[in-house]
PDB file of N, CA and C in Angstrom:
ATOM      1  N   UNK A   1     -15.017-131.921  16.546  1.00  0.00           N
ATOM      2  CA  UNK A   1     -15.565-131.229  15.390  1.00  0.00           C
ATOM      3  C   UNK A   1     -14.628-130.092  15.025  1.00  0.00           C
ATOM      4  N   UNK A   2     -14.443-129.478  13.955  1.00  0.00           N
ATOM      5  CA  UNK A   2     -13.104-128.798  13.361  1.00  0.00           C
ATOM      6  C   UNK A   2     -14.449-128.334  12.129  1.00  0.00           C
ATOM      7  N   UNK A   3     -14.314-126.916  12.399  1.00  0.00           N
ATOM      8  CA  UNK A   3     -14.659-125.274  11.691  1.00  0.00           C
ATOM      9  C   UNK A   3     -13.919-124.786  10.948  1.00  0.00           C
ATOM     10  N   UNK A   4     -13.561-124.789   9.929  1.00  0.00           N
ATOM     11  CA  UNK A   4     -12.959-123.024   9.400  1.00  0.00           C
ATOM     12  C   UNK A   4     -13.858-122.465   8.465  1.00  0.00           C
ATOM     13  N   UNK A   5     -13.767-121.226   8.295  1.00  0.00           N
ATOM     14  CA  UNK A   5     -14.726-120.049   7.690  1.00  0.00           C
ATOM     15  C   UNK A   5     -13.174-119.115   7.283  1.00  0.00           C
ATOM     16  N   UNK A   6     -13.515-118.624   5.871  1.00  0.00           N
ATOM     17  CA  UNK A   6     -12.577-117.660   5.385  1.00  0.00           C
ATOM     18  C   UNK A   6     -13.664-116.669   4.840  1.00  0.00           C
ATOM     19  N   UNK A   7     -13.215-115.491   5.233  1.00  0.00           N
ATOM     20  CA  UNK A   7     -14.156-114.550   4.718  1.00  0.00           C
ATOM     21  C   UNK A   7     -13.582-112.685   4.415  1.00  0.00           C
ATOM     22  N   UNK A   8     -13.713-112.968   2.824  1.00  0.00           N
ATOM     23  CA  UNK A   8     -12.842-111.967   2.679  1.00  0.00           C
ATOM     24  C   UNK A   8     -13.734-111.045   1.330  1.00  0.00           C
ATOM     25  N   UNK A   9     -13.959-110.133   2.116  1.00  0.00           N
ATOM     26  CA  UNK A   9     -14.798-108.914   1.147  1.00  0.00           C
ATOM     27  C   UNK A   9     -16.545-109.452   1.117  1.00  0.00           C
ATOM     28  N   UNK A  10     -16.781-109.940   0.034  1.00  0.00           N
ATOM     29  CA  UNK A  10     -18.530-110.520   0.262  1.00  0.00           C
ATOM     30  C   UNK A  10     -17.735-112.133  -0.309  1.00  0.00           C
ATOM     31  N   UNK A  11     -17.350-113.017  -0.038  1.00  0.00           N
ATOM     32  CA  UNK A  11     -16.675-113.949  -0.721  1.00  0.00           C
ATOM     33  C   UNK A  11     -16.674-114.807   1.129  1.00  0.00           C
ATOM     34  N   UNK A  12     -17.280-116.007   1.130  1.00  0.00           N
ATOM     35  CA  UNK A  12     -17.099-116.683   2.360  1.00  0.00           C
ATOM     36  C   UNK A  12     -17.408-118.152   1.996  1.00  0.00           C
ATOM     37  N   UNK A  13     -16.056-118.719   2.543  1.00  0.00           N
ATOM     38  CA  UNK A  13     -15.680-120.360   2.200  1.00  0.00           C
ATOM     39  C   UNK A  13     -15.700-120.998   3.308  1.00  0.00           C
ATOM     40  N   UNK A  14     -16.430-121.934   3.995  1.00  0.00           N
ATOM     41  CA  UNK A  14     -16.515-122.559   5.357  1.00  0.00           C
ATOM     42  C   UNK A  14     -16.438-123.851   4.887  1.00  0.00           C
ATOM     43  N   UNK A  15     -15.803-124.777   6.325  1.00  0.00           N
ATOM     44  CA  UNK A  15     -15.942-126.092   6.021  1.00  0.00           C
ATOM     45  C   UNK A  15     -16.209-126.433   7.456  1.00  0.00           C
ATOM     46  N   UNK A  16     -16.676-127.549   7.947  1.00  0.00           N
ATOM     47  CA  UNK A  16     -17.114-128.323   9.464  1.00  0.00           C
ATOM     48  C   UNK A  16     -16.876-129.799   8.835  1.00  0.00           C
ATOM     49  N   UNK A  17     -16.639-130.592  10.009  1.00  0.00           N
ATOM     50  CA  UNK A  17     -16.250-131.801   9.909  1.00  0.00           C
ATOM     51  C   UNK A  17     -16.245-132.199  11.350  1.00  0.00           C
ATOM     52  N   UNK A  18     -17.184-133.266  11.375  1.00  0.00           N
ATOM     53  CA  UNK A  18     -16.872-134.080  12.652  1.00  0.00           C
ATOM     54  C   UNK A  18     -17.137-135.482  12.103  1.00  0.00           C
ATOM     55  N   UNK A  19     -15.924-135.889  12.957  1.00  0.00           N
ATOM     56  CA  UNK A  19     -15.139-137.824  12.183  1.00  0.00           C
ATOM     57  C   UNK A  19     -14.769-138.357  13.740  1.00  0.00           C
ATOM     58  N   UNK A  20     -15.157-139.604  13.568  1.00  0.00           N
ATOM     59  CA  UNK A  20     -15.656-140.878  14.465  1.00  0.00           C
ATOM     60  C   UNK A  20     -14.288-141.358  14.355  1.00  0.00           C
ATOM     61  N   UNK A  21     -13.298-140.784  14.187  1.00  0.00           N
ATOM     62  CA  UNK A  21     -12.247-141.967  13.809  1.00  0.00           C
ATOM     63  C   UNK A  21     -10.793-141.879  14.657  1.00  0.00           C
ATOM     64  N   UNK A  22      -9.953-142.835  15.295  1.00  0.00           N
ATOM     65  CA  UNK A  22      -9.144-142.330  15.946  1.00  0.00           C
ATOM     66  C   UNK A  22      -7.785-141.937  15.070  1.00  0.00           C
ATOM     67  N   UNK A  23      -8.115-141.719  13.941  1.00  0.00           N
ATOM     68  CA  UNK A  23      -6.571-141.131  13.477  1.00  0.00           C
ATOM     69  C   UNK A  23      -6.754-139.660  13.470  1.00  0.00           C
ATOM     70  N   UNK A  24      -5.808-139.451  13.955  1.00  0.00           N
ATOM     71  CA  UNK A  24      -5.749-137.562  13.744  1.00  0.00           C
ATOM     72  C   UNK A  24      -5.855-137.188  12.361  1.00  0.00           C
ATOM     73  N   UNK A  25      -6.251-135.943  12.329  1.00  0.00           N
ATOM     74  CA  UNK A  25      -6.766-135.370  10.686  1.00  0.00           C
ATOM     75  C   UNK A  25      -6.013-134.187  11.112  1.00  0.00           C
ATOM     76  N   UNK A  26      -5.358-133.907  10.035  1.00  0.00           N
ATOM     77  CA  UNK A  26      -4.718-132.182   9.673  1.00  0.00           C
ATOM     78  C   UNK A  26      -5.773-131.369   9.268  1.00  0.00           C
ATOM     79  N   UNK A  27      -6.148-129.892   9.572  1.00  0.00           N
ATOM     80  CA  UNK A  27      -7.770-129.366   9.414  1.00  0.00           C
ATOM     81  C   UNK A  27      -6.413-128.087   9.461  1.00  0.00           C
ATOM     82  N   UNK A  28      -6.578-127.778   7.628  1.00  0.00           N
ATOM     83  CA  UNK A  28      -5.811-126.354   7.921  1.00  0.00           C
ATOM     84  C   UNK A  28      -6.103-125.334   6.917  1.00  0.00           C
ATOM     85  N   UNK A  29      -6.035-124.196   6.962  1.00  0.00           N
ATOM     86  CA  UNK A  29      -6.623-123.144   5.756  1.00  0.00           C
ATOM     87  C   UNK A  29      -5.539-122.060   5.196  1.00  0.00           C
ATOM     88  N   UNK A  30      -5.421-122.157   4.194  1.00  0.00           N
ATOM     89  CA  UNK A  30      -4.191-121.326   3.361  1.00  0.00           C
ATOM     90  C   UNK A  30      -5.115-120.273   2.903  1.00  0.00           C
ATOM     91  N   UNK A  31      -4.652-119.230   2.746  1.00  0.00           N
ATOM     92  CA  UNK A  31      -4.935-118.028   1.828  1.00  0.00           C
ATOM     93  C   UNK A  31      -3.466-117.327   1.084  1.00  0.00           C
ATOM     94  N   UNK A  32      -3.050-117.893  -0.148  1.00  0.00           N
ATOM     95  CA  UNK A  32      -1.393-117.800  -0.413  1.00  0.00           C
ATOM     96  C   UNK A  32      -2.119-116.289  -1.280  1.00  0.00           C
ATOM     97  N   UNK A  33      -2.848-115.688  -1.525  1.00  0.00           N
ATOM     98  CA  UNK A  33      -2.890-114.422  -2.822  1.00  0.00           C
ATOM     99  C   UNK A  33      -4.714-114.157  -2.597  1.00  0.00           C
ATOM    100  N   UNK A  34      -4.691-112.690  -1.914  1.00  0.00           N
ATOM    101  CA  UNK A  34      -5.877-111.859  -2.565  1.00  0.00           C
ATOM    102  C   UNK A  34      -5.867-110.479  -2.827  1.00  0.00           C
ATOM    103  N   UNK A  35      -6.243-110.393  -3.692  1.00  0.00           N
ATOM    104  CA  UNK A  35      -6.133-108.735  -4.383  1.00  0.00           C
ATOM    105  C   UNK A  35      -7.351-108.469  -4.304  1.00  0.00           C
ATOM    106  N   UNK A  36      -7.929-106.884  -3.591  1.00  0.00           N
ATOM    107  CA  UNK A  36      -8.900-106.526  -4.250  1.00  0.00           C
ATOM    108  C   UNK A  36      -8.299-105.014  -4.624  1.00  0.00           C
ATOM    109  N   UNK A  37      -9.014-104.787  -5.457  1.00  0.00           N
ATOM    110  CA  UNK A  37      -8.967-103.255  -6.177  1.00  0.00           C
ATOM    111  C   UNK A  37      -9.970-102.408  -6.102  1.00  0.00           C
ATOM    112  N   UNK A  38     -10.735-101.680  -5.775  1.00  0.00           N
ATOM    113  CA  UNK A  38     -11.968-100.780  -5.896  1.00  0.00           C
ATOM    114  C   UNK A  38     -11.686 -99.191  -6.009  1.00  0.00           C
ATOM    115  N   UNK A  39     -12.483 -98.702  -7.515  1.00  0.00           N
ATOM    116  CA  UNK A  39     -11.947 -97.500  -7.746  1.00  0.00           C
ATOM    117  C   UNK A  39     -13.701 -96.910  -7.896  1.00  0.00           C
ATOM    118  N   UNK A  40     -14.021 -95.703  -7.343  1.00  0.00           N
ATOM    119  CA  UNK A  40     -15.515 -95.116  -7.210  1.00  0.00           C
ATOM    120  C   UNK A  40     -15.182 -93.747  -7.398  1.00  0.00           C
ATOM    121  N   UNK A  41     -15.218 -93.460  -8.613  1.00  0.00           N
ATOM    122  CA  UNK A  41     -14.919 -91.607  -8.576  1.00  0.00           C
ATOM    123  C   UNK A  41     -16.601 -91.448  -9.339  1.00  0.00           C
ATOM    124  N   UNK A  42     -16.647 -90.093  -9.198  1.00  0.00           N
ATOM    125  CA  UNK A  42     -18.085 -89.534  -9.834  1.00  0.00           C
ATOM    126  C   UNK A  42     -17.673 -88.260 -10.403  1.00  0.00           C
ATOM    127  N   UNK A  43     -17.759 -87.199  -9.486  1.00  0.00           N
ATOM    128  CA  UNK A  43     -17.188 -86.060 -10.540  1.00  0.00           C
ATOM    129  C   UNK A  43     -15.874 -85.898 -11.546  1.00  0.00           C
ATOM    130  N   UNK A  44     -14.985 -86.513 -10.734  1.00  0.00           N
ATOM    131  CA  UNK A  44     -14.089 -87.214 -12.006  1.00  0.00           C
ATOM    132  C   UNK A  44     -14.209 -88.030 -12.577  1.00  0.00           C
ATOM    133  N   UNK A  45     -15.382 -88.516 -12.619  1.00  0.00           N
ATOM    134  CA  UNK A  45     -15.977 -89.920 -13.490  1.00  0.00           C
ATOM    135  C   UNK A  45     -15.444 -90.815 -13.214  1.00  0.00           C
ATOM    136  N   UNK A  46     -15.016 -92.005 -14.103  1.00  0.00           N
ATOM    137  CA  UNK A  46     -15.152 -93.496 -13.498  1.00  0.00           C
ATOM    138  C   UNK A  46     -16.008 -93.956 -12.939  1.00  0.00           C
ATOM    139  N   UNK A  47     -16.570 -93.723 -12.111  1.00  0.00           N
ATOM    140  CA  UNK A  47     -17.976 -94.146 -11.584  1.00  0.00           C
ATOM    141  C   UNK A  47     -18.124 -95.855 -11.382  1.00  0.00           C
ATOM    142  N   UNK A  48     -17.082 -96.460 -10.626  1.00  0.00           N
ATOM    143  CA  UNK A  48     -16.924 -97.799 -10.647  1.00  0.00           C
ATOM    144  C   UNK A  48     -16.451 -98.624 -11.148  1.00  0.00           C
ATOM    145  N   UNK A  49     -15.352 -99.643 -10.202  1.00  0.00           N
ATOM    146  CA  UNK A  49     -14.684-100.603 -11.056  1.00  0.00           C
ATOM    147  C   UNK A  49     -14.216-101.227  -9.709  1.00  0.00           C
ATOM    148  N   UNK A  50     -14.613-102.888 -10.134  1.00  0.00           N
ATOM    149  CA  UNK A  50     -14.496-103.713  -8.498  1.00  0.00           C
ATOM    150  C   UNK A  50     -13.537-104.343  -8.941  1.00  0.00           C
ATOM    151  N   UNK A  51     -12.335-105.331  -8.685  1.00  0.00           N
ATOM    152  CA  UNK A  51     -11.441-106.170  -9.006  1.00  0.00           C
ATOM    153  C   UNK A  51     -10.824-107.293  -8.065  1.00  0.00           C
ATOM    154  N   UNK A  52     -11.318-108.653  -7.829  1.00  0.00           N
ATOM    155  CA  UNK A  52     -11.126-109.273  -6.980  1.00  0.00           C
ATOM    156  C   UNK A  52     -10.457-110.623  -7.322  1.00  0.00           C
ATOM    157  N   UNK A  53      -8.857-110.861  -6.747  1.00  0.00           N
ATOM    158  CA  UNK A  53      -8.837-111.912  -7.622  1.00  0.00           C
ATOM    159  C   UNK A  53      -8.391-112.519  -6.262  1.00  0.00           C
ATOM    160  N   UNK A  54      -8.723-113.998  -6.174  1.00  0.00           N
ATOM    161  CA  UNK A  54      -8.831-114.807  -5.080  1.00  0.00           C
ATOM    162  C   UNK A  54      -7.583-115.715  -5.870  1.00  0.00           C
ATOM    163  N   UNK A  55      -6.478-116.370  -5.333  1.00  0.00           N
ATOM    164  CA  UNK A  55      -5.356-117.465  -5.844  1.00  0.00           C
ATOM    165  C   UNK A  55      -5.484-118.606  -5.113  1.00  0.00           C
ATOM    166  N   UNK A  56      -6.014-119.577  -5.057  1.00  0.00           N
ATOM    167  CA  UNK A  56      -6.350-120.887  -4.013  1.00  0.00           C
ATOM    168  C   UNK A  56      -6.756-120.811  -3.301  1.00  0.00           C
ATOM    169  N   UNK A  57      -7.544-120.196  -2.504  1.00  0.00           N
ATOM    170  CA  UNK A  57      -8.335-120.506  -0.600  1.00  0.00           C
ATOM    171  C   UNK A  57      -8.379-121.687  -1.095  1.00  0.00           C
ATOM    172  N   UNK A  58      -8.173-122.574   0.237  1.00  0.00           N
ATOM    173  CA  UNK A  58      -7.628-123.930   0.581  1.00  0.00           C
ATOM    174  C   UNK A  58      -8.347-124.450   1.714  1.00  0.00           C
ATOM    175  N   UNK A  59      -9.428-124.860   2.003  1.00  0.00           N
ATOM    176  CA  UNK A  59      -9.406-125.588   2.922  1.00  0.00           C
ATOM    177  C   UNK A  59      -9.455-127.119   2.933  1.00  0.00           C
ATOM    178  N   UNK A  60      -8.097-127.558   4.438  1.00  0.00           N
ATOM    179  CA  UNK A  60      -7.683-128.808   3.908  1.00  0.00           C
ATOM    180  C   UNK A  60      -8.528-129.787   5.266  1.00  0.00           C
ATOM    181  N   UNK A  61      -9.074-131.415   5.009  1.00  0.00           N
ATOM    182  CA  UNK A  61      -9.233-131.627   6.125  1.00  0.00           C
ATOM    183  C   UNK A  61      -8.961-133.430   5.546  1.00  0.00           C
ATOM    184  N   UNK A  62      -8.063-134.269   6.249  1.00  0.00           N
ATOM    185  CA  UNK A  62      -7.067-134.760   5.727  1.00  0.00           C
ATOM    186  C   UNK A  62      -6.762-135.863   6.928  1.00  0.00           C
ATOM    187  N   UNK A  63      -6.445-136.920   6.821  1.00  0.00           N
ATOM    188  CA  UNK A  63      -6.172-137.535   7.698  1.00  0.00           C
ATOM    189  C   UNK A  63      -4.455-137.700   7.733  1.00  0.00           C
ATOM    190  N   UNK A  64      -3.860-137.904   9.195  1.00  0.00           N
ATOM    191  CA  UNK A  64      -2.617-137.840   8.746  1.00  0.00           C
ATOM    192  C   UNK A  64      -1.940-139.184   8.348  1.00  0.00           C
ATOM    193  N   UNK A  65      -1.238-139.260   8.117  1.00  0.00           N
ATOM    194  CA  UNK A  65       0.237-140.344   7.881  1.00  0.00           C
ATOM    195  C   UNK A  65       0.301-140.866   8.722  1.00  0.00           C
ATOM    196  N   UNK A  66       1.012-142.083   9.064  1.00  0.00           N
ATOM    197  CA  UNK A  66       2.315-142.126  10.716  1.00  0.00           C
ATOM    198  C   UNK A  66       3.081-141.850   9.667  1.00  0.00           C
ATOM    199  N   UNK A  67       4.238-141.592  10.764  1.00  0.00           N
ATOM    200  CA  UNK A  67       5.396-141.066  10.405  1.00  0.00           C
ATOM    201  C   UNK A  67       6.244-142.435   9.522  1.00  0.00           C
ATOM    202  N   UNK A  68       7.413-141.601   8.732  1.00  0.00           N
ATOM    203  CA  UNK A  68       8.378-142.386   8.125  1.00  0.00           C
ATOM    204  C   UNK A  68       8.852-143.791   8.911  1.00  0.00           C
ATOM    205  N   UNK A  69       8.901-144.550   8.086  1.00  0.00           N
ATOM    206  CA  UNK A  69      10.298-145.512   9.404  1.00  0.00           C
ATOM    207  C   UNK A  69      11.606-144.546   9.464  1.00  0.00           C
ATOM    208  N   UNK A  70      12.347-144.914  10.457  1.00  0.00           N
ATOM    209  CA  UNK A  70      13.250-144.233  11.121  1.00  0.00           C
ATOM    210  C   UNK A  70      13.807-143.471  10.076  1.00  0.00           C
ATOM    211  N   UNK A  71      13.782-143.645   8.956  1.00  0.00           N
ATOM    212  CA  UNK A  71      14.558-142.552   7.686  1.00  0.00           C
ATOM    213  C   UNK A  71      16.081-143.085   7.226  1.00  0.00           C
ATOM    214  N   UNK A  72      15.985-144.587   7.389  1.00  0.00           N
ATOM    215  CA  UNK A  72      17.096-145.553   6.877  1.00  0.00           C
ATOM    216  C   UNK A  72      16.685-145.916   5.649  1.00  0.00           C
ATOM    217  N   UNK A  73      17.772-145.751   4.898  1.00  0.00           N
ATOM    218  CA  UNK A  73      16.903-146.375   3.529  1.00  0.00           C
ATOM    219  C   UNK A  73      17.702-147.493   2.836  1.00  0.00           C
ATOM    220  N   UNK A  74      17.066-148.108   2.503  1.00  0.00           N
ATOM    221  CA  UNK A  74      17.160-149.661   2.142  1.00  0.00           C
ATOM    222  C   UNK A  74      18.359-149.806   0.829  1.00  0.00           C
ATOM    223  N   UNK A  75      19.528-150.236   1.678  1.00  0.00           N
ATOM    224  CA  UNK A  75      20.545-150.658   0.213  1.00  0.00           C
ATOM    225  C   UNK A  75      20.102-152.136   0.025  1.00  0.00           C
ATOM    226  N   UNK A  76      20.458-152.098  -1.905  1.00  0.00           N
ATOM    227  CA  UNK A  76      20.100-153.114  -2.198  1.00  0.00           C
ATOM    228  C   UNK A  76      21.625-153.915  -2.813  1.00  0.00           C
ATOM    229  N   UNK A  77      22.223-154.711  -2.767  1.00  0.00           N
ATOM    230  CA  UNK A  77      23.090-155.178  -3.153  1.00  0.00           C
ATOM    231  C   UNK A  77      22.740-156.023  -4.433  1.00  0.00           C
ATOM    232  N   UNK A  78      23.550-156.376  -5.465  1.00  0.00           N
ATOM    233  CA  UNK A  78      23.098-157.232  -6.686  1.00  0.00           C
ATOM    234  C   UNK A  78      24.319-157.660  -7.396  1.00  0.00           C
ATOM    235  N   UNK A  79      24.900-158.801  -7.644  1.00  0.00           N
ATOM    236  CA  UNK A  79      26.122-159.377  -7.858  1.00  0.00           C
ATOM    237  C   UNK A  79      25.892-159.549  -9.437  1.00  0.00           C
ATOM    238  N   UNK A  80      26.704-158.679 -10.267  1.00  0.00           N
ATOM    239  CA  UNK A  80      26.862-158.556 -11.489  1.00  0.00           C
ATOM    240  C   UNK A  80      27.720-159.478 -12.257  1.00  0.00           C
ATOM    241  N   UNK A  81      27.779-160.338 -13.296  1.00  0.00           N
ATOM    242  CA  UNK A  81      28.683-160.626 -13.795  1.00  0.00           C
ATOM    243  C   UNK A  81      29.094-160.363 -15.042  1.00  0.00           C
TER     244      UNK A  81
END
């Protein structure tokens, strides 16, 4: 069974997965960009301003590939006339 939970400010992205299967699965979580901003003044006014910008949270859960064949790649010959 394979968990992830991302949890960032009040903002929470979870995933669970449990698979019966014998191929391996890639189970992985990106966070490439988060900004938050929070500005709270009172006697200098403003008096609030939240700013949250989230860029992809990712959670991946994926079965893998096999690998390449050996990484020979196939010439093709063709007799032109």
């Amino acid at each position: 069974m394979d968990i992830a939970a991302i949890k960032i400010g009040d903002v929470l992205v979870t995933m669970a997965r449990r698979v019966n299967s014998t191929v391996p699965h890639e189970f992985s979580v990106y966070v490439p960009r988060v900004e938050i901003r929070q500005r709270f003044f009172r006697d200098d006014q403003l008096q609030y301003e939240k700013e949250m910008i989230f860029n992809s949270l990712t959670i991946v859960h994926a079965p893998q590939h096999p690998p390449a064949d050996s990484g020979r790649v196939a010439t093709v010959c063709q007799k032109m006339d």
